[in-house]
N, C-alpha and C. Protein backbone atom coordinates (compact mmCIF):
# COMPACT_ATOMS: atom_id res chain seq x y z
N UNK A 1 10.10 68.30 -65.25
CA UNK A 1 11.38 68.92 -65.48
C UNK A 1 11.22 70.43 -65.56
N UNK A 2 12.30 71.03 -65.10
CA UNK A 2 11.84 72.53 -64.59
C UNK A 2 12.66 73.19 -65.74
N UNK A 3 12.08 74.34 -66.84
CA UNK A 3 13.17 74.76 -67.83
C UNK A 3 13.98 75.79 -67.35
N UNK A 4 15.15 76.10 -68.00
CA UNK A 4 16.04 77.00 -67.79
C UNK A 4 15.82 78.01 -68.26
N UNK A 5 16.47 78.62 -66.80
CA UNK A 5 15.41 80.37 -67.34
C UNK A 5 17.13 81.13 -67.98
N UNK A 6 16.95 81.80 -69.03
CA UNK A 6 17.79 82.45 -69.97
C UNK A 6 17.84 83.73 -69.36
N UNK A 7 18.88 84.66 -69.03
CA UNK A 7 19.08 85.62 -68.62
C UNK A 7 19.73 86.87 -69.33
N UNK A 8 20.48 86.32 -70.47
CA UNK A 8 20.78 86.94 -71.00
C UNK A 8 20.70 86.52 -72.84
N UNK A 9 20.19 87.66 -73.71
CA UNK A 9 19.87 87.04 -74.56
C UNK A 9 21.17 86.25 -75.38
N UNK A 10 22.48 87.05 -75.05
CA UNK A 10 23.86 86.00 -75.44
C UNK A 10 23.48 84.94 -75.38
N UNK A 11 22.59 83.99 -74.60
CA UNK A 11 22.91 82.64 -74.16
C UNK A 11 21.93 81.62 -75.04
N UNK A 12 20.89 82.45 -76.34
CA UNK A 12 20.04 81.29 -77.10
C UNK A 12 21.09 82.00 -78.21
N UNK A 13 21.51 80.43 -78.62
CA UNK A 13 21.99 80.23 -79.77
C UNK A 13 21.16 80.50 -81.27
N UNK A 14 22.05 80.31 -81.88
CA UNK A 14 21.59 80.45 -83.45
C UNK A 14 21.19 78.97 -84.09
N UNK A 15 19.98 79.09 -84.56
CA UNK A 15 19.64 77.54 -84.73
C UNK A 15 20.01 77.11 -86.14
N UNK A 16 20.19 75.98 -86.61
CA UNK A 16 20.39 75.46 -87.54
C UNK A 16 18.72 75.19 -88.47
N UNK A 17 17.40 74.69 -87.70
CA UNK A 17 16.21 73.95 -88.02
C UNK A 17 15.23 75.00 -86.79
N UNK A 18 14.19 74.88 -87.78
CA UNK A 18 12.88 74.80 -86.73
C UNK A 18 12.74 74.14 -85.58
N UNK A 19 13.60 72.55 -85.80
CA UNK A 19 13.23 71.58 -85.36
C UNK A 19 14.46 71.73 -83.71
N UNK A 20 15.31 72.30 -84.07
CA UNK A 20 16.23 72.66 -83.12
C UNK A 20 16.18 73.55 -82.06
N UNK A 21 15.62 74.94 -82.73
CA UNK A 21 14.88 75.93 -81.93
C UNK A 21 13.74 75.50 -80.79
N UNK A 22 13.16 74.60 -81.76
CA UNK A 22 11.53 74.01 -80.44
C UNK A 22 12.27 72.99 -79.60
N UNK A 23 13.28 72.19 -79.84
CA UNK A 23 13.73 71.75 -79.30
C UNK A 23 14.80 72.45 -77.83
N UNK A 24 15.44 73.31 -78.12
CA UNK A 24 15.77 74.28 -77.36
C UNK A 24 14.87 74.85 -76.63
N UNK A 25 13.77 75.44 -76.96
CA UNK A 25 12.37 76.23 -76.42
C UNK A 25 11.89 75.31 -75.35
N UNK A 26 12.05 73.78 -75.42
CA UNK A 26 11.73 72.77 -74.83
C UNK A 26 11.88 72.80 -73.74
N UNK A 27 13.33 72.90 -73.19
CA UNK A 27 13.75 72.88 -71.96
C UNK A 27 14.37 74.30 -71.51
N UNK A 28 14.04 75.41 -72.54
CA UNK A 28 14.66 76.63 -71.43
C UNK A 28 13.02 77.85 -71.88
N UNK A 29 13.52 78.93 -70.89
CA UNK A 29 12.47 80.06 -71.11
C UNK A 29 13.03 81.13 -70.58
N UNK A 30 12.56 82.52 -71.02
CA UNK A 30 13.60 83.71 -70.98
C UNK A 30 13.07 84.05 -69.50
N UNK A 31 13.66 84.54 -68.69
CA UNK A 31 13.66 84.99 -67.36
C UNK A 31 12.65 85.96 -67.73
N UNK A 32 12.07 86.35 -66.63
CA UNK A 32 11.24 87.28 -66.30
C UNK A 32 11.65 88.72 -66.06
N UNK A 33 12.91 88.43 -65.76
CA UNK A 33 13.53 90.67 -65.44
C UNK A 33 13.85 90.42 -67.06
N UNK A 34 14.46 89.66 -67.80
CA UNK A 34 15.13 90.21 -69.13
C UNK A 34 14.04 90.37 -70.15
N UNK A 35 12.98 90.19 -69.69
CA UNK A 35 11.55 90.37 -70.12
C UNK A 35 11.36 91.67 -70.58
N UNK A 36 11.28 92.16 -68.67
CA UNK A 36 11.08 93.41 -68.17
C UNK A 36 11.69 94.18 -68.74
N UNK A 37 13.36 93.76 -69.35
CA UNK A 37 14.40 95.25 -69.68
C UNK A 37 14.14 95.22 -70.75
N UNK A 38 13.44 94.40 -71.42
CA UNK A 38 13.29 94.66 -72.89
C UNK A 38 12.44 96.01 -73.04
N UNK A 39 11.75 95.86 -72.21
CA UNK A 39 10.36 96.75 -72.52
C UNK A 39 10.96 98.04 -71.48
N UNK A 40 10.02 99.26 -72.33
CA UNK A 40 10.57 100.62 -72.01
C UNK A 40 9.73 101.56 -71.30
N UNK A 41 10.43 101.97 -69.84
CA UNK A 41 8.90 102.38 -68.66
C UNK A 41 8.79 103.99 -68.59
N UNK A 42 7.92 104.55 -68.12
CA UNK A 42 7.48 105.65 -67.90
C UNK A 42 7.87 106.74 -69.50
N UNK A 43 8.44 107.90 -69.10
CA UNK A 43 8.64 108.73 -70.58
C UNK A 43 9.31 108.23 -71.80
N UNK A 44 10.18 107.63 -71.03
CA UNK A 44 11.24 107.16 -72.21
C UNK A 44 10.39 106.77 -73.23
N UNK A 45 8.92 105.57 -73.15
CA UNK A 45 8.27 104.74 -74.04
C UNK A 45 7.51 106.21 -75.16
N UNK A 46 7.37 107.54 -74.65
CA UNK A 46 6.56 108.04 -75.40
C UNK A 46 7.01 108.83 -76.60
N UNK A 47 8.51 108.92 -75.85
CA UNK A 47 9.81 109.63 -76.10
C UNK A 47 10.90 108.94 -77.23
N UNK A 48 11.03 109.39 -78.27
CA UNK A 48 11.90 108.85 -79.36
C UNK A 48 12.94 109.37 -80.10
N UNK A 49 13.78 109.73 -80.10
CA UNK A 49 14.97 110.45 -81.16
C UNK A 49 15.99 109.47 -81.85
N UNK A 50 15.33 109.75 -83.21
CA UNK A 50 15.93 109.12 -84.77
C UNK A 50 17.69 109.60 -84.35
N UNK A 51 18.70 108.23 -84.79
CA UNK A 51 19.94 109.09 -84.75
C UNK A 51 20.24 107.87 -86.23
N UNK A 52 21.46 108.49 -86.56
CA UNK A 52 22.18 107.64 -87.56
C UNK A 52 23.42 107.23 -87.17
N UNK A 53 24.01 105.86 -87.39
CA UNK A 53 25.00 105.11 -86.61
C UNK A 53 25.21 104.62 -87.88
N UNK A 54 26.68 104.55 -88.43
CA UNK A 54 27.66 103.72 -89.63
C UNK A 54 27.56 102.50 -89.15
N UNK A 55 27.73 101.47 -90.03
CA UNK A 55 28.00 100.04 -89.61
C UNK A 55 28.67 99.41 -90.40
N UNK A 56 29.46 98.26 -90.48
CA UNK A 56 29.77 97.85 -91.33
C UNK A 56 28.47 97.18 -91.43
N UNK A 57 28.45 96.47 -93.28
CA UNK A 57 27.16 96.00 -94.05
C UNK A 57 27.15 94.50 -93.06
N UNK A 58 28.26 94.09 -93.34
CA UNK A 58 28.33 92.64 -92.93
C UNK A 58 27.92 92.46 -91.57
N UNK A 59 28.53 93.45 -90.40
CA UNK A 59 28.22 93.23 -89.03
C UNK A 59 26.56 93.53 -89.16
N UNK A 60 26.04 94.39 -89.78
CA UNK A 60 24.18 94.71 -90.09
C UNK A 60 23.50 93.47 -90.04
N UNK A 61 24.44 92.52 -90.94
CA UNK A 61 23.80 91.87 -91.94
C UNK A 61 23.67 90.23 -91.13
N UNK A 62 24.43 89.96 -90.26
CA UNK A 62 24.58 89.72 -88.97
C UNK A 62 23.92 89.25 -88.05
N UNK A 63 23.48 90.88 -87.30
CA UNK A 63 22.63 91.08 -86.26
C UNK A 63 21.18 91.06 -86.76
N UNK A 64 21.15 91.42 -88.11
CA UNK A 64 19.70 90.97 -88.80
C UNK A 64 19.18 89.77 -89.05
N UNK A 65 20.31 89.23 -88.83
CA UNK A 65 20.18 86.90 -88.88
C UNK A 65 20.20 86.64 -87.87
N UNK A 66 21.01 87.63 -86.64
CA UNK A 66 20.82 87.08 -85.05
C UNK A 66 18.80 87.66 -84.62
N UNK A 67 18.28 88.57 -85.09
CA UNK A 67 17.57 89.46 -84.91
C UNK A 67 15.97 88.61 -85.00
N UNK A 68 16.80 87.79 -86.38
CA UNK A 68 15.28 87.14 -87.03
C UNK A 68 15.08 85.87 -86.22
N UNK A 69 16.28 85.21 -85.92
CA UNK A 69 16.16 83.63 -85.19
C UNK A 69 15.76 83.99 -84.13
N UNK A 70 15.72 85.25 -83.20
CA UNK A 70 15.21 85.50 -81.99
C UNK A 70 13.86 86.28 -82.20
N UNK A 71 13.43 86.05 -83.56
CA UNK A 71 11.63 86.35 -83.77
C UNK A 71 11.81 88.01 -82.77
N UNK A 72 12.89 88.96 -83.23
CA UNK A 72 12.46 90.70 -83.10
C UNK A 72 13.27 91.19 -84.10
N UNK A 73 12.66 92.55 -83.93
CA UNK A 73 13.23 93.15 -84.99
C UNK A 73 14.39 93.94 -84.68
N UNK A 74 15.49 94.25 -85.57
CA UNK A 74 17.31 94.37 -85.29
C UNK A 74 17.59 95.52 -84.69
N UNK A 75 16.38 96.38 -84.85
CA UNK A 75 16.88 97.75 -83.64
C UNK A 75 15.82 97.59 -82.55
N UNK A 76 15.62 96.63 -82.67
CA UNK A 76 14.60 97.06 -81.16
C UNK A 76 16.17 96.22 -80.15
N UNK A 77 16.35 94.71 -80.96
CA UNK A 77 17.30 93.99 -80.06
C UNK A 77 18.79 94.68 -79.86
N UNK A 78 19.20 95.73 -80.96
CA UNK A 78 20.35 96.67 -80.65
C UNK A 78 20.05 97.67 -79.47
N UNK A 79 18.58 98.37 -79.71
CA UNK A 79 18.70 98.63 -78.10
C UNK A 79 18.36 98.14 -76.75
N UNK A 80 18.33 97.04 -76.94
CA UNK A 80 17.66 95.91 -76.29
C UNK A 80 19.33 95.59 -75.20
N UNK A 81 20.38 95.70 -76.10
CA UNK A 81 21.69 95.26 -75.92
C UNK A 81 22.12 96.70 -75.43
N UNK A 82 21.82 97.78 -76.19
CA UNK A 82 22.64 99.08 -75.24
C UNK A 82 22.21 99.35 -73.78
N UNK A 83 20.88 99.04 -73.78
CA UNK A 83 20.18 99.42 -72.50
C UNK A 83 21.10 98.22 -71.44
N UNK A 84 21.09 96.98 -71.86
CA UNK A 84 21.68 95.67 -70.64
C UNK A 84 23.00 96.53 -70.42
N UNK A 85 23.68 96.39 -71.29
CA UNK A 85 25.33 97.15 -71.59
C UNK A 85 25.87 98.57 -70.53
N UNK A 86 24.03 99.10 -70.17
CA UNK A 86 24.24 100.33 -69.69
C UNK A 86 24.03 99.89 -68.17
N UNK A 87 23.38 99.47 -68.02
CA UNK A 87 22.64 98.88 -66.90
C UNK A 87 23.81 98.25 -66.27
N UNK A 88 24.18 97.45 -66.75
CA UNK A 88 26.07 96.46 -66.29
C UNK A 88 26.88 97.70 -65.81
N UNK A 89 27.04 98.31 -66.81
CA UNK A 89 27.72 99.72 -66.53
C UNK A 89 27.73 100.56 -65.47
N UNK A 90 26.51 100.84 -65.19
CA UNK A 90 25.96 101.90 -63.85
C UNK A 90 25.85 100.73 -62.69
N UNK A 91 25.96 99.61 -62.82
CA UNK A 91 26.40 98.66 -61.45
C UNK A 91 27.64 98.60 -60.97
N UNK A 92 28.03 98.43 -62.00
CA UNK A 92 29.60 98.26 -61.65
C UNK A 92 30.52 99.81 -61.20
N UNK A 93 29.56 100.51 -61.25
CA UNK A 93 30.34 102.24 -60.64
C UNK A 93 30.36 102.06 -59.20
């Protein structure tokens, strides 16, 4: 049986069990480009500027429970999401 490759991280749910997650893990696996966009190429990776962004607590509090069930940490996967967001963006011009 061939697993399903995940393309976008929208598409793994929030698990209820351990037992649900491996079960899920079972039959799918994250694509190979959404791999790729995670990770950050040439200057950009050496290159860093601290900014400060308001949030509400609750929406934080959230993406820090979406953050942990997907085993990363909540600003790497926030820019994980601006970069796709941007990328969609500059296609569609």
């Amino acid at each position: 049986m061939t697993a399903t490759a995940i393309s976008n991280w929208e598409e793994v749910p929030l698990f209820d069990s351990e037992q649900a997650e491996a079960s899920y893990w079972a039959d799918n696996q994250v694509d190979l480009r959404l791999m790729e966009s995670a990770t950050v190429v040439g200057a950009e990776s050496s290159e860093s500027v601290s900014i400060t962004l308001r949030m509400d607590p609750r929406m934080l509090a959230r993406i820090k429970r979406m953050a942990r069930s997907r085993y990363l940490n909540y600003q790497s996967m926030i820019k994980q999401w601006l970069s796709e967001r941007m990328e969609k963006e500059l296609r569609e011009r």
